[in-house]
N, C-alpha and C. Protein backbone atom coordinates (compact mmCIF):
# COMPACT_ATOMS: atom_id res chain seq x y z
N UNK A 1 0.83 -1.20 0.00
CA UNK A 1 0.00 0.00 0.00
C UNK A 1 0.87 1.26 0.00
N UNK A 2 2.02 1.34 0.40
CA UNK A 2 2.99 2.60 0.69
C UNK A 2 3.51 2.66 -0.38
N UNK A 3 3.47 2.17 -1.75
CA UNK A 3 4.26 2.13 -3.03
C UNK A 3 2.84 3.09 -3.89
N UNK A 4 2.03 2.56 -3.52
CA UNK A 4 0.82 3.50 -4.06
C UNK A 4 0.22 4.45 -3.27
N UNK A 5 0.26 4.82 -2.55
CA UNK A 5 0.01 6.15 -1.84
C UNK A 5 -0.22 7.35 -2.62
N UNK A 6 0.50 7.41 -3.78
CA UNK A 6 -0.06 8.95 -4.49
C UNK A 6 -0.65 8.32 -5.52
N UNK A 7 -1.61 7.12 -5.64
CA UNK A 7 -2.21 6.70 -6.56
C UNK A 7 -3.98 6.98 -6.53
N UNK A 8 -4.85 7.13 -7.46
CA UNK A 8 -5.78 7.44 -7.17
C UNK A 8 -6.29 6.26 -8.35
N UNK A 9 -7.70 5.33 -7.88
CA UNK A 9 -7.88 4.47 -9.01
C UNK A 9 -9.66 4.85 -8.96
N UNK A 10 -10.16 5.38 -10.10
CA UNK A 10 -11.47 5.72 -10.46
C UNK A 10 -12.12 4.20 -10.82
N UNK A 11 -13.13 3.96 -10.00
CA UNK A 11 -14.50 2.98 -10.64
C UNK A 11 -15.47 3.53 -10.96
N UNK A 12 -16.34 3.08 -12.16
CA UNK A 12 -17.36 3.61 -12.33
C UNK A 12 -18.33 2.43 -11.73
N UNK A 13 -19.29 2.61 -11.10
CA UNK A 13 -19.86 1.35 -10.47
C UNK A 13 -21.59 1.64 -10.60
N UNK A 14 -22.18 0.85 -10.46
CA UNK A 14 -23.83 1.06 -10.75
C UNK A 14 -24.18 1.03 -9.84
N UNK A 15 -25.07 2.27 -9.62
CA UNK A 15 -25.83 3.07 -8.60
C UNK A 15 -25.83 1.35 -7.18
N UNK A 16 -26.09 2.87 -6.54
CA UNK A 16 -26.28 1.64 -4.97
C UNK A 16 -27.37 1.09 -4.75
N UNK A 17 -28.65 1.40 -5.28
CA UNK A 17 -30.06 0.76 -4.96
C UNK A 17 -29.87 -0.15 -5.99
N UNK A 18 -29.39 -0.21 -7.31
CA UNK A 18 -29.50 -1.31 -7.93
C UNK A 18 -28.83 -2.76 -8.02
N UNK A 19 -26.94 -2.18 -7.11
CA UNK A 19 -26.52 -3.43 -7.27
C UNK A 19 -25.80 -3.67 -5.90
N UNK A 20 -25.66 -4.59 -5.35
CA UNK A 20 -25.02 -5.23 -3.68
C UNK A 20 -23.96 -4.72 -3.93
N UNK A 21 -23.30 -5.27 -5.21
CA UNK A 21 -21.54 -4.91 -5.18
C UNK A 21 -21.40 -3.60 -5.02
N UNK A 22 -22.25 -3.14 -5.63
CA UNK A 22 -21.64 -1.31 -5.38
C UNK A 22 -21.63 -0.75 -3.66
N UNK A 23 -22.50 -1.73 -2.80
CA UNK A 23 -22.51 -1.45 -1.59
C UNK A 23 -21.28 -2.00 -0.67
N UNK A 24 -20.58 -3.31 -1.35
CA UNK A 24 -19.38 -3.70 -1.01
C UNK A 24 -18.52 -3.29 -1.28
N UNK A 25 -18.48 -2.92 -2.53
CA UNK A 25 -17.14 -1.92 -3.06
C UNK A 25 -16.93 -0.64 -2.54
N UNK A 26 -17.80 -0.44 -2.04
CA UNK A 26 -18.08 1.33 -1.12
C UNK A 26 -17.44 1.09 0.38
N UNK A 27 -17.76 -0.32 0.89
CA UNK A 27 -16.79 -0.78 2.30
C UNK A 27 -15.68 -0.71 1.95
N UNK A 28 -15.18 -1.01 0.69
CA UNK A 28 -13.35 -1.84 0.58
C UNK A 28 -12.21 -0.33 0.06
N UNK A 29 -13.08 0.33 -0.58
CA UNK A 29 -12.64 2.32 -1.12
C UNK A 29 -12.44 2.87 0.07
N UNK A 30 -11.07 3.77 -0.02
CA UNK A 30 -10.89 5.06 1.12
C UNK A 30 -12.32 5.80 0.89
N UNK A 31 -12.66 6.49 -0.35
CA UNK A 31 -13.29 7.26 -0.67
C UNK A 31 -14.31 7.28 -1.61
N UNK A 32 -15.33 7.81 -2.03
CA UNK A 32 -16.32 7.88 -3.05
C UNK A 32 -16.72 9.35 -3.54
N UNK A 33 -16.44 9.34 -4.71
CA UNK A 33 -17.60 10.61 -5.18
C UNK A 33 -18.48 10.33 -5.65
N UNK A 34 -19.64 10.69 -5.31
CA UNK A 34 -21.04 10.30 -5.37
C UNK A 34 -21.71 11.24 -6.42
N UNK A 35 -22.29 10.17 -7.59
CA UNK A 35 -22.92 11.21 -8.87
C UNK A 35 -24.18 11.07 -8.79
N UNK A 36 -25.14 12.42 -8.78
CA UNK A 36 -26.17 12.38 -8.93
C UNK A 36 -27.22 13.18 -10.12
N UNK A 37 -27.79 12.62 -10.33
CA UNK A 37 -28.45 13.21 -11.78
C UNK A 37 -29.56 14.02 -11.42
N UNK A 38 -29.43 15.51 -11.57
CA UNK A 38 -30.79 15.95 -11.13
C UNK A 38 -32.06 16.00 -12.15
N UNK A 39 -32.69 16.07 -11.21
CA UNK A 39 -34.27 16.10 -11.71
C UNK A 39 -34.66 14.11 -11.84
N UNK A 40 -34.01 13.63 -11.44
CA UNK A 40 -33.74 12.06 -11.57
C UNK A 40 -33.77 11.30 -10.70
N UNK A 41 -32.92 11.66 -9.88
CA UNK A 41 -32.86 10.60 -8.37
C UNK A 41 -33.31 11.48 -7.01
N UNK A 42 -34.47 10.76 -6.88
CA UNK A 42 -35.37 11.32 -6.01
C UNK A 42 -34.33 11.55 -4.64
N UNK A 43 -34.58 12.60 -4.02
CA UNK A 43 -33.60 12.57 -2.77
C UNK A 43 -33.83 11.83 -1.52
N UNK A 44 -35.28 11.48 -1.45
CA UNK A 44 -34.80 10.10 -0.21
C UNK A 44 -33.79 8.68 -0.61
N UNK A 45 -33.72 8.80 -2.19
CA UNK A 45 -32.45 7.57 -2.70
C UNK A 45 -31.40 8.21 -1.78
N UNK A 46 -31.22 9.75 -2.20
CA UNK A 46 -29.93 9.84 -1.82
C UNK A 46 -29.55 9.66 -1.04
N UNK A 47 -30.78 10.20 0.20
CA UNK A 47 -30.04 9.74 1.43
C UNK A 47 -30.04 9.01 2.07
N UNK A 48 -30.95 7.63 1.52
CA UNK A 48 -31.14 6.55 1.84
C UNK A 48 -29.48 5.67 1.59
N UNK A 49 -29.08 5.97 0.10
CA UNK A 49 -27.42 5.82 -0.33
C UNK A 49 -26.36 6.08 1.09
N UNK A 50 -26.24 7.62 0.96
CA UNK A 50 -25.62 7.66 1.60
C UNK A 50 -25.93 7.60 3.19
N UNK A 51 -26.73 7.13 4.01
CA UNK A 51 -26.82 6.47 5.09
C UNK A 51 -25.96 4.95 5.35
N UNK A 52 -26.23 4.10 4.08
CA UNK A 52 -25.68 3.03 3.76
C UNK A 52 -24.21 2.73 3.69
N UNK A 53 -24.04 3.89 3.08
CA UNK A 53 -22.51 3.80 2.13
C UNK A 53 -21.85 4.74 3.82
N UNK A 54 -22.17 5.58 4.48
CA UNK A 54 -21.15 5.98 5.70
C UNK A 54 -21.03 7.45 4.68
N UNK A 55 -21.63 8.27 5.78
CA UNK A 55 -20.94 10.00 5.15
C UNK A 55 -19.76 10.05 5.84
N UNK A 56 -18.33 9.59 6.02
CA UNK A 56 -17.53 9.56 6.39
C UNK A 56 -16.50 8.96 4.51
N UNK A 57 -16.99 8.31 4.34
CA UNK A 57 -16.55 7.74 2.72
C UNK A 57 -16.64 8.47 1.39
N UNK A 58 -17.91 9.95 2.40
CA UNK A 58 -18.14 10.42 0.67
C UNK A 58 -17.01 11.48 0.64
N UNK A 59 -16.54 11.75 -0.50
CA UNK A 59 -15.83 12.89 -0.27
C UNK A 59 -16.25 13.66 -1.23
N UNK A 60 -17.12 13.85 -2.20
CA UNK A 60 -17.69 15.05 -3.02
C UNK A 60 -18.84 14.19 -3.46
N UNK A 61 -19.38 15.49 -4.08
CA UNK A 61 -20.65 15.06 -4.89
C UNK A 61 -20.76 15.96 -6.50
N UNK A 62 -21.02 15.13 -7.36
CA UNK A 62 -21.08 15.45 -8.93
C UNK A 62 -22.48 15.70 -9.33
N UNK A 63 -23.02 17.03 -9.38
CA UNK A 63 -24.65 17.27 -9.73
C UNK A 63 -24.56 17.20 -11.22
N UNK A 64 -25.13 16.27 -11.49
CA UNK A 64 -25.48 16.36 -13.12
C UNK A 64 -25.76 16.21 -14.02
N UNK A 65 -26.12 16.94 -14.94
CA UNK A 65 -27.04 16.99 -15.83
C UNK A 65 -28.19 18.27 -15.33
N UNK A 66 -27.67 18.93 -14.70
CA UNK A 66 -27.98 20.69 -13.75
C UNK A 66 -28.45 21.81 -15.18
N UNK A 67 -29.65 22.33 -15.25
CA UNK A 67 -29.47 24.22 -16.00
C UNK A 67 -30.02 24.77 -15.38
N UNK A 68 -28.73 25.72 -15.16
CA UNK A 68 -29.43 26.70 -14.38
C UNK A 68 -30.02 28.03 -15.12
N UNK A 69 -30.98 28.56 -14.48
CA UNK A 69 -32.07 29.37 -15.24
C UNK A 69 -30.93 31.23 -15.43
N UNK A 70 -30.50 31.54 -15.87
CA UNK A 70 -29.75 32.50 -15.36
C UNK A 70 -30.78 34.22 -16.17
N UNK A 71 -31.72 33.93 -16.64
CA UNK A 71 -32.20 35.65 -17.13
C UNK A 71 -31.72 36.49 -16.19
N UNK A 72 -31.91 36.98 -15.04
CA UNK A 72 -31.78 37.92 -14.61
C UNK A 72 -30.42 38.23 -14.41
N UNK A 73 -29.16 37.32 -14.45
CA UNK A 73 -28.07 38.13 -14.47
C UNK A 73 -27.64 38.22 -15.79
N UNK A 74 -28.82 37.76 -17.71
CA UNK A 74 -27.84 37.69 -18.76
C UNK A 74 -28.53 39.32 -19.10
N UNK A 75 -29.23 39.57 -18.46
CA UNK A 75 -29.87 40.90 -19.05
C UNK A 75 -28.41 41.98 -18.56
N UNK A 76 -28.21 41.71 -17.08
CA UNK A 76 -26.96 42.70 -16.72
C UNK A 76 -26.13 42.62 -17.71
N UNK A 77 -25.32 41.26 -18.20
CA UNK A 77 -24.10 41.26 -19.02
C UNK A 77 -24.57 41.42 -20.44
N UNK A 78 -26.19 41.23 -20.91
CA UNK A 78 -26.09 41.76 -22.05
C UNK A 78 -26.09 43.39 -22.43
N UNK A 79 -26.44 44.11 -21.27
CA UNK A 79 -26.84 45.41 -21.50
C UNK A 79 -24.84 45.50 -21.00
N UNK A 80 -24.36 45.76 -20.10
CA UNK A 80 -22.59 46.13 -19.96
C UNK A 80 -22.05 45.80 -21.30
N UNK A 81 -22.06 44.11 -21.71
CA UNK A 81 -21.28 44.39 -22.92
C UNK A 81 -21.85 45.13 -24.20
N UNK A 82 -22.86 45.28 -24.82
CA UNK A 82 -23.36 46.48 -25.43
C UNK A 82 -22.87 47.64 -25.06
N UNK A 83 -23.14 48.16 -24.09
CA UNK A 83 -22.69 50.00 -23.73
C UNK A 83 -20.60 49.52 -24.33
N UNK A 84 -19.85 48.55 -24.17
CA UNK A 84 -18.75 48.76 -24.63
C UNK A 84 -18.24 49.06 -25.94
């Protein structure tokens, strides 16, 4: 383990409600980043997940598939860059 220490090894693994292994493989990992798809995975999954998996294991979270609505700040930057 001390020869790999600055090693980082990415799994992609299938969601935790669907498969056991992903709940074992989540014991045997230092760490997890946890992806979630919004508008998709209802949030008692999530925190049903991560109850399971230990919030001590997660170390980020990936929102996505996210738009965010932005009118009211493109009107500011469309009217500034115009006046330039």
């Amino acid at each position: 383990k001390e020869k790999l220490k600055d090693w980082f090894m990415i799994i992609d693994s299938p969601p935790c409600q669907v498969m056991a292994e992903t709940k074992t493989l989540a014991q045997r990992v230092d760490g997890i980043v946890f992806v979630v798809m919004a508008n998709k995975t209802p949030r008692k999954e999530i925190e049903k997940a991560i109850d399971n998996i230990g919030r001590e294991k997660i170390l980020g979270v990936v929102f996505n598939g996210y738009e965010q609505v932005r009118k009211s700040y493109s009107r500011y930057y469309d009217h500034y860059y115009k006046g330039k």
